[in-house]
Protein backbone atom coordinates (compact mmCIF):
# COMPACT_ATOMS: atom_id res chain seq x y z
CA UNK A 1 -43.94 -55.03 27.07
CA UNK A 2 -47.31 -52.78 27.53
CA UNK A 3 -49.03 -52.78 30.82
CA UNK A 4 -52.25 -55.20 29.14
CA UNK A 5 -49.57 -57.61 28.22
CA UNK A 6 -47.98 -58.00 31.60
CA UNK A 7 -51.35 -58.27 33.55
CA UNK A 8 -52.31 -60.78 31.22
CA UNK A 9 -49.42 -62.77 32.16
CA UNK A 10 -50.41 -62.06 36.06
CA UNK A 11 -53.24 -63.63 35.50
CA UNK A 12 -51.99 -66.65 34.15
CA UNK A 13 -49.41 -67.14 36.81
CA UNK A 14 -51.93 -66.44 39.38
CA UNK A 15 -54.03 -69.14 38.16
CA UNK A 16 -51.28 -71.44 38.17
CA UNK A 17 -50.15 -71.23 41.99
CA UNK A 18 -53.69 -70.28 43.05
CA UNK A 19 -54.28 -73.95 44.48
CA UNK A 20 -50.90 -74.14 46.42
CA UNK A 21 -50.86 -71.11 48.06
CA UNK A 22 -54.61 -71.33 48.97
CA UNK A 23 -53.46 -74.61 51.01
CA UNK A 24 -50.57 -73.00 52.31
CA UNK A 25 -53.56 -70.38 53.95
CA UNK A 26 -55.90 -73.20 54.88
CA UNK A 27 -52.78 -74.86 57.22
CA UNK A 28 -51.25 -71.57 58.83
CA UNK A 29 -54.69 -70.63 59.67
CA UNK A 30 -55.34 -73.98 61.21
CA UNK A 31 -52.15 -73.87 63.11
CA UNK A 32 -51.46 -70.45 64.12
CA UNK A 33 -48.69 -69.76 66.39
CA UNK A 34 -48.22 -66.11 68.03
CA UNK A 35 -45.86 -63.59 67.45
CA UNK A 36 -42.28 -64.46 67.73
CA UNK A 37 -43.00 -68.29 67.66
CA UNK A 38 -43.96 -68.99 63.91
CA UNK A 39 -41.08 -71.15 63.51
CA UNK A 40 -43.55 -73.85 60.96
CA UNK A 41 -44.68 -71.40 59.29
CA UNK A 42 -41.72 -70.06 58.56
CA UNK A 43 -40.64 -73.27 57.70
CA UNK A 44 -43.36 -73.83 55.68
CA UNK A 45 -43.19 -70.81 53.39
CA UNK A 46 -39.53 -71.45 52.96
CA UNK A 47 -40.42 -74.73 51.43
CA UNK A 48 -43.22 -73.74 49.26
CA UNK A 49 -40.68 -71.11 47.66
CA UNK A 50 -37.90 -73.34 47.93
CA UNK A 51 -39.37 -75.45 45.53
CA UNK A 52 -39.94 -72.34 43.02
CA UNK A 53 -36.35 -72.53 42.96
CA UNK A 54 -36.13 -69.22 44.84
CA UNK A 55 -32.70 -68.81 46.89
CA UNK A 56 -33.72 -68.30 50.88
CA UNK A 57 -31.91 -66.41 53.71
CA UNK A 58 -33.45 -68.42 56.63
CA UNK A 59 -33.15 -66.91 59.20
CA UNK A 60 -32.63 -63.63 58.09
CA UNK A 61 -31.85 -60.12 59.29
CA UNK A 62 -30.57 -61.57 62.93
CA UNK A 63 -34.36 -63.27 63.57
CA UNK A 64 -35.18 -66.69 63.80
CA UNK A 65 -38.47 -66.54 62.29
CA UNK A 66 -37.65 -64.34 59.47
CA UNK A 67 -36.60 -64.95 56.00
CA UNK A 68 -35.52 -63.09 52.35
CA UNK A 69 -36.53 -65.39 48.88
CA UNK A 70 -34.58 -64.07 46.06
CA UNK A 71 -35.55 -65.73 42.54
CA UNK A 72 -32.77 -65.43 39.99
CA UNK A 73 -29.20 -63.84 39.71
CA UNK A 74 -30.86 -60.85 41.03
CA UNK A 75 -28.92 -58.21 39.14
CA UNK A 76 -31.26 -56.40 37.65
CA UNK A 77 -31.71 -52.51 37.91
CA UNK A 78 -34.86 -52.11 40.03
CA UNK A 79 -36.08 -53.79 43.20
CA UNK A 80 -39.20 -54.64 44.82
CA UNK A 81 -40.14 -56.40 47.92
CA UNK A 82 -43.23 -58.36 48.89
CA UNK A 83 -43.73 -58.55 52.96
CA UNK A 84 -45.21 -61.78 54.20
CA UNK A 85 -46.65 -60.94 57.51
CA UNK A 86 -47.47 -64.58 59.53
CA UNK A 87 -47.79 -64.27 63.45
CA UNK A 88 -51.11 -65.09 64.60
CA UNK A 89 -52.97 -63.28 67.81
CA UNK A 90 -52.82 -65.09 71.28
CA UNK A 91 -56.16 -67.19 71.77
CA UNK A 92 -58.25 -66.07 68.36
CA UNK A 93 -55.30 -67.15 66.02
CA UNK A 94 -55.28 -65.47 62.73
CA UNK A 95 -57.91 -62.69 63.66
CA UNK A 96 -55.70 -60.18 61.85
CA UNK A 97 -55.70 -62.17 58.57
CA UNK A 98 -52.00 -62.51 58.43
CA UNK A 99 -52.21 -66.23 57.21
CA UNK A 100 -54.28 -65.02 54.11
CA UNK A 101 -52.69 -61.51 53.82
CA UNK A 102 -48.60 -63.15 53.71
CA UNK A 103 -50.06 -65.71 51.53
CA UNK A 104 -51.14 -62.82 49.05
CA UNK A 105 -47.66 -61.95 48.92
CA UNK A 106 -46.68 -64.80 48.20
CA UNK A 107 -48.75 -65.43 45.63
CA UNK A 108 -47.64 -61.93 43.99
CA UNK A 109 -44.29 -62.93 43.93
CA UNK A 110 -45.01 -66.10 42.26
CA UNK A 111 -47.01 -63.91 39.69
CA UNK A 112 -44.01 -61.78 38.68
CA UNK A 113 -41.07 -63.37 39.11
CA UNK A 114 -40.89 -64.50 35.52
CA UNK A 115 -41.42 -60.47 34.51
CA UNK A 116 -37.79 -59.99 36.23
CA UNK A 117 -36.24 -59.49 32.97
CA UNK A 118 -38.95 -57.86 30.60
CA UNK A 119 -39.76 -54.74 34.22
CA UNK A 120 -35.87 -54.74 34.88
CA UNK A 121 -36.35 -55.46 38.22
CA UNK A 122 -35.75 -58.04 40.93
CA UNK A 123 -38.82 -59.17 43.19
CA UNK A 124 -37.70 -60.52 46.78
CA UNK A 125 -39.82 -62.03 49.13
CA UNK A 126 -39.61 -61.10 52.63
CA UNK A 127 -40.74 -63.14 56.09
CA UNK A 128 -41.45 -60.18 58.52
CA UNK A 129 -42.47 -61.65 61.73
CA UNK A 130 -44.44 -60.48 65.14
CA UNK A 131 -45.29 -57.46 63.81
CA UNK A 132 -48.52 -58.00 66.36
CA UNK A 133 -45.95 -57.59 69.74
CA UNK A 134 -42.58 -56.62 68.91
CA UNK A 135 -42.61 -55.02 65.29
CA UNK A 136 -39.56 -56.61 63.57
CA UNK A 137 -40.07 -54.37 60.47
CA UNK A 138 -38.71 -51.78 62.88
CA UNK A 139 -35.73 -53.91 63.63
CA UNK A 140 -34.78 -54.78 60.10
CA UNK A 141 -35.08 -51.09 58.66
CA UNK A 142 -32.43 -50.18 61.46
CA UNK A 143 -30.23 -52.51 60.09
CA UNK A 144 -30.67 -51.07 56.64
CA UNK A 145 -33.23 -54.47 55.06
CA UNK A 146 -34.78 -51.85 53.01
CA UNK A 147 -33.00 -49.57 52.05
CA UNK A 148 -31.87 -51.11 48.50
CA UNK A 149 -35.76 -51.35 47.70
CA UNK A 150 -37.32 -49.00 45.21
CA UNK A 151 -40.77 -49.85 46.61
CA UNK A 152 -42.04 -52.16 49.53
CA UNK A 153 -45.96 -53.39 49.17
CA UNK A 154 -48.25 -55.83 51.36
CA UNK A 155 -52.10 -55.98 51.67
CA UNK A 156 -53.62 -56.08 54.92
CA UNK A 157 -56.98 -57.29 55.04
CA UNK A 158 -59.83 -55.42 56.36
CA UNK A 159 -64.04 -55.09 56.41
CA UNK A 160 -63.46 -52.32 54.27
CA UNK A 161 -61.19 -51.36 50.87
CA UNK A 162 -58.76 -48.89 51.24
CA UNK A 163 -55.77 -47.71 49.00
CA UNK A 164 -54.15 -45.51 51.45
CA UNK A 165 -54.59 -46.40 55.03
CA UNK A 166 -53.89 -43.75 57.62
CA UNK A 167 -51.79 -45.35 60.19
CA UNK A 168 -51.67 -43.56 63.84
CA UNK A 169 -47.87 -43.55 65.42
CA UNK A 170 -47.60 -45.24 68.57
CA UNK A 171 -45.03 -44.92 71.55
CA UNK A 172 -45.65 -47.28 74.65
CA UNK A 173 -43.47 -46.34 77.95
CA UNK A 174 -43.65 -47.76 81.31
CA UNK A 175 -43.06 -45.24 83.81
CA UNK A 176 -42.16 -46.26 87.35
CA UNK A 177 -42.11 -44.32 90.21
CA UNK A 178 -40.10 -44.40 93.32
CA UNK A 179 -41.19 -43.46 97.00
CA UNK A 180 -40.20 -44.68 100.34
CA UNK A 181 -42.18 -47.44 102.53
CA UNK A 182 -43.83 -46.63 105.55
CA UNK A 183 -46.71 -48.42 107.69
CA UNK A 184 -49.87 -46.59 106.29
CA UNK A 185 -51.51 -46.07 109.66
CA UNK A 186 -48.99 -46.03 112.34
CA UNK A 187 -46.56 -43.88 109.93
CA UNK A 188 -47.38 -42.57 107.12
CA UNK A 189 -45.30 -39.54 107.29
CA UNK A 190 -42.49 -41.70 107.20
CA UNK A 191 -43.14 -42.76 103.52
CA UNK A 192 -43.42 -41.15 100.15
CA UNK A 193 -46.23 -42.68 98.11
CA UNK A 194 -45.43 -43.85 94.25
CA UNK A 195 -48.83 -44.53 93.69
CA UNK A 196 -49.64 -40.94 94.27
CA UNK A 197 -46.78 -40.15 92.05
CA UNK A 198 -48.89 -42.50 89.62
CA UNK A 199 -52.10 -40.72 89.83
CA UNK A 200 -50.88 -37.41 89.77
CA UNK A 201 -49.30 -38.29 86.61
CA UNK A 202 -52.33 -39.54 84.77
CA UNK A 203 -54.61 -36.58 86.07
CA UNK A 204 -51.68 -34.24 84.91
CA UNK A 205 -51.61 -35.93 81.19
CA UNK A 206 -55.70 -35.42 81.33
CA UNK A 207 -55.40 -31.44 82.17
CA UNK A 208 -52.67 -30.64 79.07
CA UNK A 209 -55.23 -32.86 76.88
CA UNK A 210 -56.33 -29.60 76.16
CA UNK A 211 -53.28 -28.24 74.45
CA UNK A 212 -52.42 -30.75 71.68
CA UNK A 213 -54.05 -31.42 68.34
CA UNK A 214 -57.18 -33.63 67.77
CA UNK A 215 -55.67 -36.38 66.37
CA UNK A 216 -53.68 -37.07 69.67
CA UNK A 217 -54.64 -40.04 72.05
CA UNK A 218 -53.35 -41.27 75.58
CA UNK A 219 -53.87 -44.57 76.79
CA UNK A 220 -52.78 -45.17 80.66
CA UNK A 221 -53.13 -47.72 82.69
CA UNK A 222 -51.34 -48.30 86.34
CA UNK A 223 -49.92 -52.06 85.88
CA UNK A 224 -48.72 -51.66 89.29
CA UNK A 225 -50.01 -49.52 92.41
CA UNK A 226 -48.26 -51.18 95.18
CA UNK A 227 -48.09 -54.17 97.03
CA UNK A 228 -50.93 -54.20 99.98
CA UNK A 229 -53.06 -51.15 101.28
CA UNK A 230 -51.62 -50.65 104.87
CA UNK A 231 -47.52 -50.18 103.39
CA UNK A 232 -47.48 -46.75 102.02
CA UNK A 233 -46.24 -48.29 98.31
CA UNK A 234 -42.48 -47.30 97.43
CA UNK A 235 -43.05 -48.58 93.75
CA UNK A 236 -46.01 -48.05 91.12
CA UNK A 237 -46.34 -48.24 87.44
CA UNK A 238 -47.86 -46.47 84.53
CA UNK A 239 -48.33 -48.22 80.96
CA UNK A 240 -49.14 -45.43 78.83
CA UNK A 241 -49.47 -45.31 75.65
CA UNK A 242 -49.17 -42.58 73.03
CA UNK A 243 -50.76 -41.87 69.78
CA UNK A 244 -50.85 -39.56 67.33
CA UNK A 245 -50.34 -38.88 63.49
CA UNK A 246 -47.41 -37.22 62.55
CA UNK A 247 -43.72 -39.13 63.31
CA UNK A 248 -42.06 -36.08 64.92
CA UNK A 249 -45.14 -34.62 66.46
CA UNK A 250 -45.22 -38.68 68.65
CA UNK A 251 -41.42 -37.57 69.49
CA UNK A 252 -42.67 -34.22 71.11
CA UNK A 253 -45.73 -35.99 72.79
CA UNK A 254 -43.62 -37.89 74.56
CA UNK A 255 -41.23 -35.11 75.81
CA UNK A 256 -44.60 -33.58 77.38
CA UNK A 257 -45.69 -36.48 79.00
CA UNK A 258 -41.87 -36.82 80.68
CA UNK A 259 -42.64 -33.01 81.94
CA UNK A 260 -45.76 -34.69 83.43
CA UNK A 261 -43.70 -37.09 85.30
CA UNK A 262 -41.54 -34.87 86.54
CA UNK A 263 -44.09 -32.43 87.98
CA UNK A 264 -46.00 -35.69 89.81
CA UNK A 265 -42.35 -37.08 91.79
CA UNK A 266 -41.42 -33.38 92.38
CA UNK A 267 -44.83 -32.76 93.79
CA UNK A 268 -45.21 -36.34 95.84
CA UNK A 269 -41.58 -36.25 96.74
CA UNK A 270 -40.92 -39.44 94.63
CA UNK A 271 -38.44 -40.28 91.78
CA UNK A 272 -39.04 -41.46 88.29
CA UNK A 273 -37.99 -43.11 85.53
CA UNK A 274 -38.87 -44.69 81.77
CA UNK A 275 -38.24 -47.51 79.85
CA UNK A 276 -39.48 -47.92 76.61
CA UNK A 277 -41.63 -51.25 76.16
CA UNK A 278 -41.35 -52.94 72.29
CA UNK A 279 -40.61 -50.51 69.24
CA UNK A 280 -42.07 -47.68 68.13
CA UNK A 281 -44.46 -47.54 65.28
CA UNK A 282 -44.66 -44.61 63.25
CA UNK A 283 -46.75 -43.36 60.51
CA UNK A 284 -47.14 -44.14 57.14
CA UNK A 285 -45.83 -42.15 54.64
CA UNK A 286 -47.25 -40.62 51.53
CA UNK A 287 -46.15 -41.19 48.12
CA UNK A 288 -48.73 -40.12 45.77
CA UNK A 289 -47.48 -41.23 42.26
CA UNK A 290 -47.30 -45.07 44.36
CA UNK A 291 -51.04 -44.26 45.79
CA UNK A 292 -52.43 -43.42 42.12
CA UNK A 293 -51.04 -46.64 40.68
CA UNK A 294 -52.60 -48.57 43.12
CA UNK A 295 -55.83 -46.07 43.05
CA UNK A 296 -55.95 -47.25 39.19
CA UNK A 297 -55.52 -50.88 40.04
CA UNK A 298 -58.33 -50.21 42.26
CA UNK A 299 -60.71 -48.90 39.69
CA UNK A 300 -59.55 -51.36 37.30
CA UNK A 301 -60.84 -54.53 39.75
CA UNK A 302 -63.68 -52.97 40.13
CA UNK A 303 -63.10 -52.28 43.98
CA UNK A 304 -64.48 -49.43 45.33
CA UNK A 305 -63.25 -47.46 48.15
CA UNK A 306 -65.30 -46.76 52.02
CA UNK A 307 -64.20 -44.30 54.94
CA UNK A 308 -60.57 -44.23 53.09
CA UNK A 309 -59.82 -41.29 55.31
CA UNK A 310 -60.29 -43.42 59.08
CA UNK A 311 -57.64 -44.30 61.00
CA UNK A 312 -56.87 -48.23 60.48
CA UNK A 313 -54.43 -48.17 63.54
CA UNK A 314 -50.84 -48.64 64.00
CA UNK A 315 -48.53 -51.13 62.48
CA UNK A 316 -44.13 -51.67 61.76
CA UNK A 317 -44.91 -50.79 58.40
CA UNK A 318 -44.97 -47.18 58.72
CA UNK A 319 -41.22 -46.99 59.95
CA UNK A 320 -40.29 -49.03 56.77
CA UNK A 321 -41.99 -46.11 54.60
CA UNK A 322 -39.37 -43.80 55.90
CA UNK A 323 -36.18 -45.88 54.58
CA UNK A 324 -38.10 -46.44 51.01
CA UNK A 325 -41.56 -45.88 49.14
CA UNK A 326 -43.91 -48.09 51.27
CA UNK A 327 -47.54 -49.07 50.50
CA UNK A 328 -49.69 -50.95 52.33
CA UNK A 329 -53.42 -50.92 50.95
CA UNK A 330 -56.57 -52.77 52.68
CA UNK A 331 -58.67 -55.59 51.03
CA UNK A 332 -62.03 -56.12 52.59
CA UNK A 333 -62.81 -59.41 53.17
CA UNK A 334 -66.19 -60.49 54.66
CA UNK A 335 -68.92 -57.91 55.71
CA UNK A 336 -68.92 -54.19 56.37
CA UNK A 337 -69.65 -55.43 60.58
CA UNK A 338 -66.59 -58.35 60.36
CA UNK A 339 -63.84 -55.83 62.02
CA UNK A 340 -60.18 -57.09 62.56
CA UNK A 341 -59.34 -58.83 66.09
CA UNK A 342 -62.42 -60.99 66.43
CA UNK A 343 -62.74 -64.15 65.95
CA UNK A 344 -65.62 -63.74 62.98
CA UNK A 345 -62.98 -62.15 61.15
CA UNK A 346 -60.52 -65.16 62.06
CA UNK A 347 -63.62 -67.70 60.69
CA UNK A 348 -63.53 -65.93 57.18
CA UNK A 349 -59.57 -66.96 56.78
CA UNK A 350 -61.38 -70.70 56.56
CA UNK A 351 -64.09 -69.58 54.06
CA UNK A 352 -64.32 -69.99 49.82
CA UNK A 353 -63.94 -65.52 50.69
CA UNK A 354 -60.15 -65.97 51.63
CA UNK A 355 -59.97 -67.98 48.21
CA UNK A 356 -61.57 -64.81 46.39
CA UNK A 357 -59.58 -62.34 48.38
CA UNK A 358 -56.42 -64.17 47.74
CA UNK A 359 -57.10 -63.66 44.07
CA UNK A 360 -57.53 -59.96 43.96
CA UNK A 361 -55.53 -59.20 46.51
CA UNK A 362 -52.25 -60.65 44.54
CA UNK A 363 -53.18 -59.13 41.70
CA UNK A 364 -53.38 -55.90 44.02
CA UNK A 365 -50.02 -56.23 43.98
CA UNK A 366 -48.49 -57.79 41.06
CA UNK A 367 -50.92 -55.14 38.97
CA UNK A 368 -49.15 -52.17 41.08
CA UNK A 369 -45.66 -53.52 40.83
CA UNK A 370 -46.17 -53.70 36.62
CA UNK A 371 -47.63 -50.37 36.19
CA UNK A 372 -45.10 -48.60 38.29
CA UNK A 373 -42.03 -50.62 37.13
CA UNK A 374 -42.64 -50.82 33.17
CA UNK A 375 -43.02 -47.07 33.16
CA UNK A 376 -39.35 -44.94 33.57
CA UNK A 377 -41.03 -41.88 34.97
CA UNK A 378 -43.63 -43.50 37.40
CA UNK A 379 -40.49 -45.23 39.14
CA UNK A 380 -38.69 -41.72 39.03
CA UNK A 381 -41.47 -40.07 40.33
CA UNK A 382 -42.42 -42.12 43.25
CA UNK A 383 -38.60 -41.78 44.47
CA UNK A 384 -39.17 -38.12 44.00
CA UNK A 385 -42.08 -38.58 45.95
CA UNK A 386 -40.21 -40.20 48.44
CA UNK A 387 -37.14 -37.87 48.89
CA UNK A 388 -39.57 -34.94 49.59
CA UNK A 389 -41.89 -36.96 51.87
């Protein structure tokens, strides 16, 4: 079947569950619940696909919250998965879109999973929880979720359109420090001070600044300095957080920042140690035959394109893209000023504007997932693609 033929068919099918899956938007938006607590929306997605006779895994991958929809025998040669992202942010609810942006998946998957046979390929349907806090995409590549899939899509909404987003790696490590109390006026010699240890560590990571590439960041904060001014303070705490956009260049950032703690305890006479606080994100991979398909899509909805070369930030996506070809292009939604994490952009999730985006942003997807998968050497070239990546 020729690529005109199967968007035709997209279209029809969007049409169809357009309604449903615009309600199933207007109630997770209305009753957001944060990361790692979306147990009714969970539920609720599970029943919506339930009844398209798709067969759930609920829970799924070892999380509550989490599920896999699998339409069919699913025996065919190819696979594809559709991410439904659903956590909501802590006091401004769905400011990230997530309601809208899962339900776009959803509605993709509806779209195409009558094209099973004709593209050779299975579509699955995958609940991927508090990506905002904890990053379960992380946790499910680990355990090998992906790697059966020949390509992995979402949308994530934005105030801008972008096919390829440039996604910044992110490490975030606590590191405590350890000194030895003492009365801060009557003996202070008798005490090591941590928070020193603290300090000298930040204003060491601010000197080697300096010495890395442009694109690096460091975020620090100290969570805890002690415990009242007159006991010299045995214990202190720096958050820190590292950025930067290259997967193995993160690693070695954060082997220079461990030299930095060690030169602050040797220096204060302290000790030190890390722990590593929620996963770490990692960039996004390229796969250029998967970018052009979704380029053309692009052109083809008359969508055009703004700043595609800023950083959009960090997300659990970019660790999937290194177990299979990953994609995960922005949809704006709303005005050029309506920026994710506020609660203007949480308002438009409410508006006759999630109704449009939901539209084109499913056929975002289901458009991509037909022109790669009813074409033998598009598929062959975007695992190429990936193998060299």
């Amino acid at each position: 079947m020729k690529y005109e033929q199967l968007t035709a068919i997209i279209d029809e099918k969007i049409a169809e569950s357009l309604e449903e899956v615009a309600q199933y938007n207007t109630i997770t938006a209305e009753h957001p619940e944060i990361s790692g607590q979306e147990f009714e929306t969970a539920r609720r997605i599970v029943k919506l696909l339930t009844g398209h006779q798709y067969t759930i895994e609920f829970p799924f991958a070892g999380i509550d919250t989490a599920f896999r929809a699998v339409f069919g025998p699913n025996t065919h040669r190819h696979k594809v998965a559709f991410l439904v992202e659903y956590d909501a942010l802590p006091e401004i609810g769905h400011g990230c879109g997530h309601s809208l942006s899962g339900a776009i998946s959803i509605l993709a998957g509806l779209a195409v999973k009558d094209l099973q046979e004709q593209l050779d390929t299975d579509f699955h349907i995958i609940g991927t929880p508090d990506e905002e806090v904890e990053g379960q995409k992380c946790h499910m590549a680990v355990q090998g979720v992906f790697d059966q899939y020949d390509m992995v899509i979402m949308i994530h909404l934005n105030h801008r359109n972008i096919v390829e987003p440039v996604l910044q790696c992110c490490l975030i490590r606590d590191y405590h420090f350890y000194g030895k109390a003492a009365h801060a006026s009557a003996a202070p010699w008798e005490g090591y001070n941590a928070l020193n240890a603290a300090q000298l560590f930040l204003h060491a990571i601010d000197m080697l600044r300096q010495h890395t590439t442009a694109d690096a960041q460091f975020h620090g904060i100290i969570s805890h300095g002690g415990d009242f001014p007159n006991i010299v303070p045995e214990h202190a705490t720096v958050k820190q957080m590292i950025r930067a956009l290259d997967k193995d260049y993160v690693q070695y950032l954060d082997g220079f920042l461990d030299d930095c703690a060690s030169g602050a305890a040797k220096a204060t006479r302290t000790t030190w140690k890390k722990e590593k606080c929620g996963e770490d994100f990692y960039n996004l991979k390229v796969n250029e035959t998967g970018v052009s398909a979704i380029q053309e899509v692009f052109d083809e909805l008359g969508l055009a394109q703004r700043d595609a070369s800023a950083i959009f930030g960090s997300s659990d996506i970019g660790n999937v893209s290194f177990y299979c070809p990953t994609f995960q292009p922005c949809l704006k939604i709303g005005d050029d000023e309506t920026v994710l994490h506020s609660r203007e952009f949480e308002q438009l999730m409410h508006t006759d504007k999630a109704v449009s985006a939901l539209t084109q942003g499913a056929k975002i997807l289901a458009y991509t997932a037909a022109k790669i998968f009813c074409d033998e050497e598009k598929i062959a070239a975007m695992q190429r693609d990936f193998l060299k990546g």
